[in-house]
N, C-alpha and C. Protein backbone atom coordinates (compact mmCIF):
# COMPACT_ATOMS: atom_id res chain seq x y z
N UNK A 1 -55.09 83.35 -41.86
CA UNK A 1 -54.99 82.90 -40.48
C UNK A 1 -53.81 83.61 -39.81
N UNK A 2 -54.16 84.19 -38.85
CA UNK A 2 -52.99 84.80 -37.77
C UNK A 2 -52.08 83.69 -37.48
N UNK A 3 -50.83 84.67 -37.95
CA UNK A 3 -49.45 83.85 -38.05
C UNK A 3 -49.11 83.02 -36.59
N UNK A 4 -49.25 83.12 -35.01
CA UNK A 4 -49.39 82.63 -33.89
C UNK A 4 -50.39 81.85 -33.88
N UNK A 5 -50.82 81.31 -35.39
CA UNK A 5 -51.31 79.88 -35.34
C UNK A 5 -50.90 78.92 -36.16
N UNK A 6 -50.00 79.40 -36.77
CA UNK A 6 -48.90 78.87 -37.72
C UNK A 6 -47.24 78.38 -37.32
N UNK A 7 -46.42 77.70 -37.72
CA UNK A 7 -45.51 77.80 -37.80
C UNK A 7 -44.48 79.35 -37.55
N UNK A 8 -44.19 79.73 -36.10
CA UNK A 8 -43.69 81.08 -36.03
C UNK A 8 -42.16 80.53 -34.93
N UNK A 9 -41.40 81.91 -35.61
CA UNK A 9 -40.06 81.52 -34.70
C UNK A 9 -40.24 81.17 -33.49
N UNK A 10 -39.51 80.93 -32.35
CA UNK A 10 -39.39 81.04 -31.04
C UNK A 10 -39.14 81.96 -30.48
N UNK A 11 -39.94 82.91 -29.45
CA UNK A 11 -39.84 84.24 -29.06
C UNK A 11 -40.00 84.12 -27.60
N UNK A 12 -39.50 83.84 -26.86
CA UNK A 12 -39.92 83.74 -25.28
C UNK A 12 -40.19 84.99 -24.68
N UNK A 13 -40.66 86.11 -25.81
CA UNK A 13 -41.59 87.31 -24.77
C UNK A 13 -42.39 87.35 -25.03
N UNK A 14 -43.51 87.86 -23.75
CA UNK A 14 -45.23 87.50 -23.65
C UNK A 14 -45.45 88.04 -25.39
N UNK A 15 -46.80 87.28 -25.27
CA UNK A 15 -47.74 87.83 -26.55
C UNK A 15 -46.76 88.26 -27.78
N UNK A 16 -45.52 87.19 -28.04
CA UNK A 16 -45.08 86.87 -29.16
C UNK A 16 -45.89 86.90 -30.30
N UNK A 17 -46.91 85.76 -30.16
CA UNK A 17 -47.89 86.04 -31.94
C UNK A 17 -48.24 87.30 -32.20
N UNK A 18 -49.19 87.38 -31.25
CA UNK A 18 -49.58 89.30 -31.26
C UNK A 18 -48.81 89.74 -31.87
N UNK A 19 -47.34 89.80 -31.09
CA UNK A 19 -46.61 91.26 -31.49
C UNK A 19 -45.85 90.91 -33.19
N UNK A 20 -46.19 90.02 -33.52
CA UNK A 20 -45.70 89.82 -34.76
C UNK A 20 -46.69 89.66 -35.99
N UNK A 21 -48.07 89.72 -35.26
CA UNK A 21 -48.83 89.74 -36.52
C UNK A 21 -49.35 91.31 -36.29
N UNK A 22 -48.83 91.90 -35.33
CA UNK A 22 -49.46 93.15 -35.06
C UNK A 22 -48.35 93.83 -35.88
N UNK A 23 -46.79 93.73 -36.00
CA UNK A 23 -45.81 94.00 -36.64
C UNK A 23 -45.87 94.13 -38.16
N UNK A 24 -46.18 92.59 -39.00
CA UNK A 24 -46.97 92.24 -40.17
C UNK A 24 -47.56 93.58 -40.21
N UNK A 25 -48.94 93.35 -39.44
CA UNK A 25 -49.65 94.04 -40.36
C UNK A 25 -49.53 95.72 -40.70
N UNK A 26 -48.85 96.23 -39.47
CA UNK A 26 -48.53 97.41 -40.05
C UNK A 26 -47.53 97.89 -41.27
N UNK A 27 -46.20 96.65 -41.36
CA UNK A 27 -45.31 97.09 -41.89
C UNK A 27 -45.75 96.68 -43.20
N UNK A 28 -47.09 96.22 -43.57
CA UNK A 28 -47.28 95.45 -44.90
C UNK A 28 -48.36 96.25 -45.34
N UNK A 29 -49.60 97.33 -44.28
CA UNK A 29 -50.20 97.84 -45.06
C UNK A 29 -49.95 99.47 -46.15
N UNK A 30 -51.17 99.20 -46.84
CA UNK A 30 -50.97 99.95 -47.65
C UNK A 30 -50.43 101.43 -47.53
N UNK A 31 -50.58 102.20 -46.13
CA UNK A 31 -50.43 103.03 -45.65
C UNK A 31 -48.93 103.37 -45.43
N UNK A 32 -48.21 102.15 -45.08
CA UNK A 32 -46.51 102.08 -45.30
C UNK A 32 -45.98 101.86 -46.89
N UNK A 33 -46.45 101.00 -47.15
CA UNK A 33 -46.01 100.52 -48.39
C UNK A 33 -46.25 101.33 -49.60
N UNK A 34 -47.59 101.85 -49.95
CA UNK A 34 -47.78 102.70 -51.09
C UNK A 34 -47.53 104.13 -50.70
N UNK A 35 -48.00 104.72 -49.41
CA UNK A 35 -47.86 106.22 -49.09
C UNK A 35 -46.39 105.94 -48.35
N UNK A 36 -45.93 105.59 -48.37
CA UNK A 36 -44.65 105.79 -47.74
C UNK A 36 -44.07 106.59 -45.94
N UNK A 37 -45.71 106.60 -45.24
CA UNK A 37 -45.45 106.69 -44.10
C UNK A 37 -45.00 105.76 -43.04
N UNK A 38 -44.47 106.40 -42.13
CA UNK A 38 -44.01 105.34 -40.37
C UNK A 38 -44.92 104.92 -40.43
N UNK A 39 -44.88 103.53 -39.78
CA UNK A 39 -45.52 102.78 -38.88
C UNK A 39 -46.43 103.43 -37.98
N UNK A 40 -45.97 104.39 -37.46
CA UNK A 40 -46.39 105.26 -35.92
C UNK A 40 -47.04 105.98 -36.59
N UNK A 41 -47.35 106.41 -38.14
CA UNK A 41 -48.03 107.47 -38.25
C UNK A 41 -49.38 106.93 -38.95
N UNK A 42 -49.47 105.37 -39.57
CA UNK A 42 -50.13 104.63 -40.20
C UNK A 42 -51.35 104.12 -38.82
N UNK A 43 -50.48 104.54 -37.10
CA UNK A 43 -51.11 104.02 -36.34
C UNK A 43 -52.45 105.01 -35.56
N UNK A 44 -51.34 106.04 -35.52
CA UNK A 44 -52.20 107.38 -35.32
C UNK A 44 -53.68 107.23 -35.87
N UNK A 45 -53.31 107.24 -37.34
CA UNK A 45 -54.50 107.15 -38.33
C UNK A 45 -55.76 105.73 -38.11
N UNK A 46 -54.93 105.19 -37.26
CA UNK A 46 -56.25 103.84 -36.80
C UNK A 46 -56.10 102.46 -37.34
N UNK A 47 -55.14 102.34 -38.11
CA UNK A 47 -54.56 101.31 -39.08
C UNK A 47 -54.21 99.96 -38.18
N UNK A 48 -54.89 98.98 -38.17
CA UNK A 48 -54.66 97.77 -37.63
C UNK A 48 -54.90 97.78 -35.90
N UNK A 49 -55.96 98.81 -35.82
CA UNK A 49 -56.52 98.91 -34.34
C UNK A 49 -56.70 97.65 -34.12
N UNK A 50 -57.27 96.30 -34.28
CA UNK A 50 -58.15 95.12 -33.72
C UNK A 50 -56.98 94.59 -33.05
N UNK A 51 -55.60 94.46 -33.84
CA UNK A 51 -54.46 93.74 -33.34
C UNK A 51 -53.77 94.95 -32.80
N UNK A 52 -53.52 95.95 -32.40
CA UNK A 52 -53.13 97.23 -31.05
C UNK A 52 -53.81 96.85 -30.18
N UNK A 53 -55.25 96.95 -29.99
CA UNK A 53 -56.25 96.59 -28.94
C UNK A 53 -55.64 95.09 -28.61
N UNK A 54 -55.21 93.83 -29.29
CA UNK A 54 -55.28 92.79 -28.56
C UNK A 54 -54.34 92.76 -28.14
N UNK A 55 -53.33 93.07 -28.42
CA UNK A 55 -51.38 93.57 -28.23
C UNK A 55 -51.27 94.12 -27.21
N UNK A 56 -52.34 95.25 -26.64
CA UNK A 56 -52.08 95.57 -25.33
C UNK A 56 -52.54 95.22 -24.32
N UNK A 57 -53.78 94.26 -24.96
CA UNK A 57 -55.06 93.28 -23.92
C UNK A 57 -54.06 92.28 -23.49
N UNK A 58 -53.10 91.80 -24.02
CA UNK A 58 -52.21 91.10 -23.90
C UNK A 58 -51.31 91.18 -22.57
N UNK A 59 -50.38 92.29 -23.04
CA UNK A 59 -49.33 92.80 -22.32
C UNK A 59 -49.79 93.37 -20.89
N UNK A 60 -51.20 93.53 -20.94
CA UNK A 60 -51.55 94.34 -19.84
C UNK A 60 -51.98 93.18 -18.57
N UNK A 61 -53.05 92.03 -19.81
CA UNK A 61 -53.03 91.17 -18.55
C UNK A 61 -51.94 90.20 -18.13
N UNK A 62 -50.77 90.13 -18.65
CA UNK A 62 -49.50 89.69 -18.17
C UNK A 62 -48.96 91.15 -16.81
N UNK A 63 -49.07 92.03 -16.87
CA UNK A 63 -48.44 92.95 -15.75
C UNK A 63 -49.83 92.48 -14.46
N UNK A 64 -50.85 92.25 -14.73
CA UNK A 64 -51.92 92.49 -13.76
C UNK A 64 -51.70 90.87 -13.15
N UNK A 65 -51.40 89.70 -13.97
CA UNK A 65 -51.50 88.99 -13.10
C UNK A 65 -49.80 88.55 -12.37
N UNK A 66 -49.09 89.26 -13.02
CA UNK A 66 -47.70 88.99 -12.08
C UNK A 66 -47.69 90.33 -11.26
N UNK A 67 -49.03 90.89 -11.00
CA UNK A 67 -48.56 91.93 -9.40
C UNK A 67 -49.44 91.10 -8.50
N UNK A 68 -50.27 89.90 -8.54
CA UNK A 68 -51.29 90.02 -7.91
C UNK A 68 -50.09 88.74 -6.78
């Protein structure tokens, strides 16, 4: 279960869960951990797209509805 449905610190910036299960999962997969690449390069490669895609579905509709 995605950790922003769990017990998670207090983060008062938007899409807190997101950005921490989106965090998780890069810094925990196998792509960091056994090959020993960045984050940024584990991302390139497509690694934990579903939570990037919602991370920015996020952030984006927080800018769209504080211009309107």
């Amino acid at each position: 279960m995605p950790k922003y449905y769990e017990d998670k610190e207090d983060d008062g910036r938007a899409c807190a869960g997101l950005r921490e299960d989106f965090k998780a999962c890069l810094l925990q997969h196998d792509c960091v951990v056994k090959e020993g690449k960045k984050p940024s390069e584990c991302l390139k490669e497509g690694h934990c797209k579903g939570l990037q895609v919602a991370f920015f579905e996020c952030k984006r509709s927080m800018v769209s509805t504080s211009a309107v």
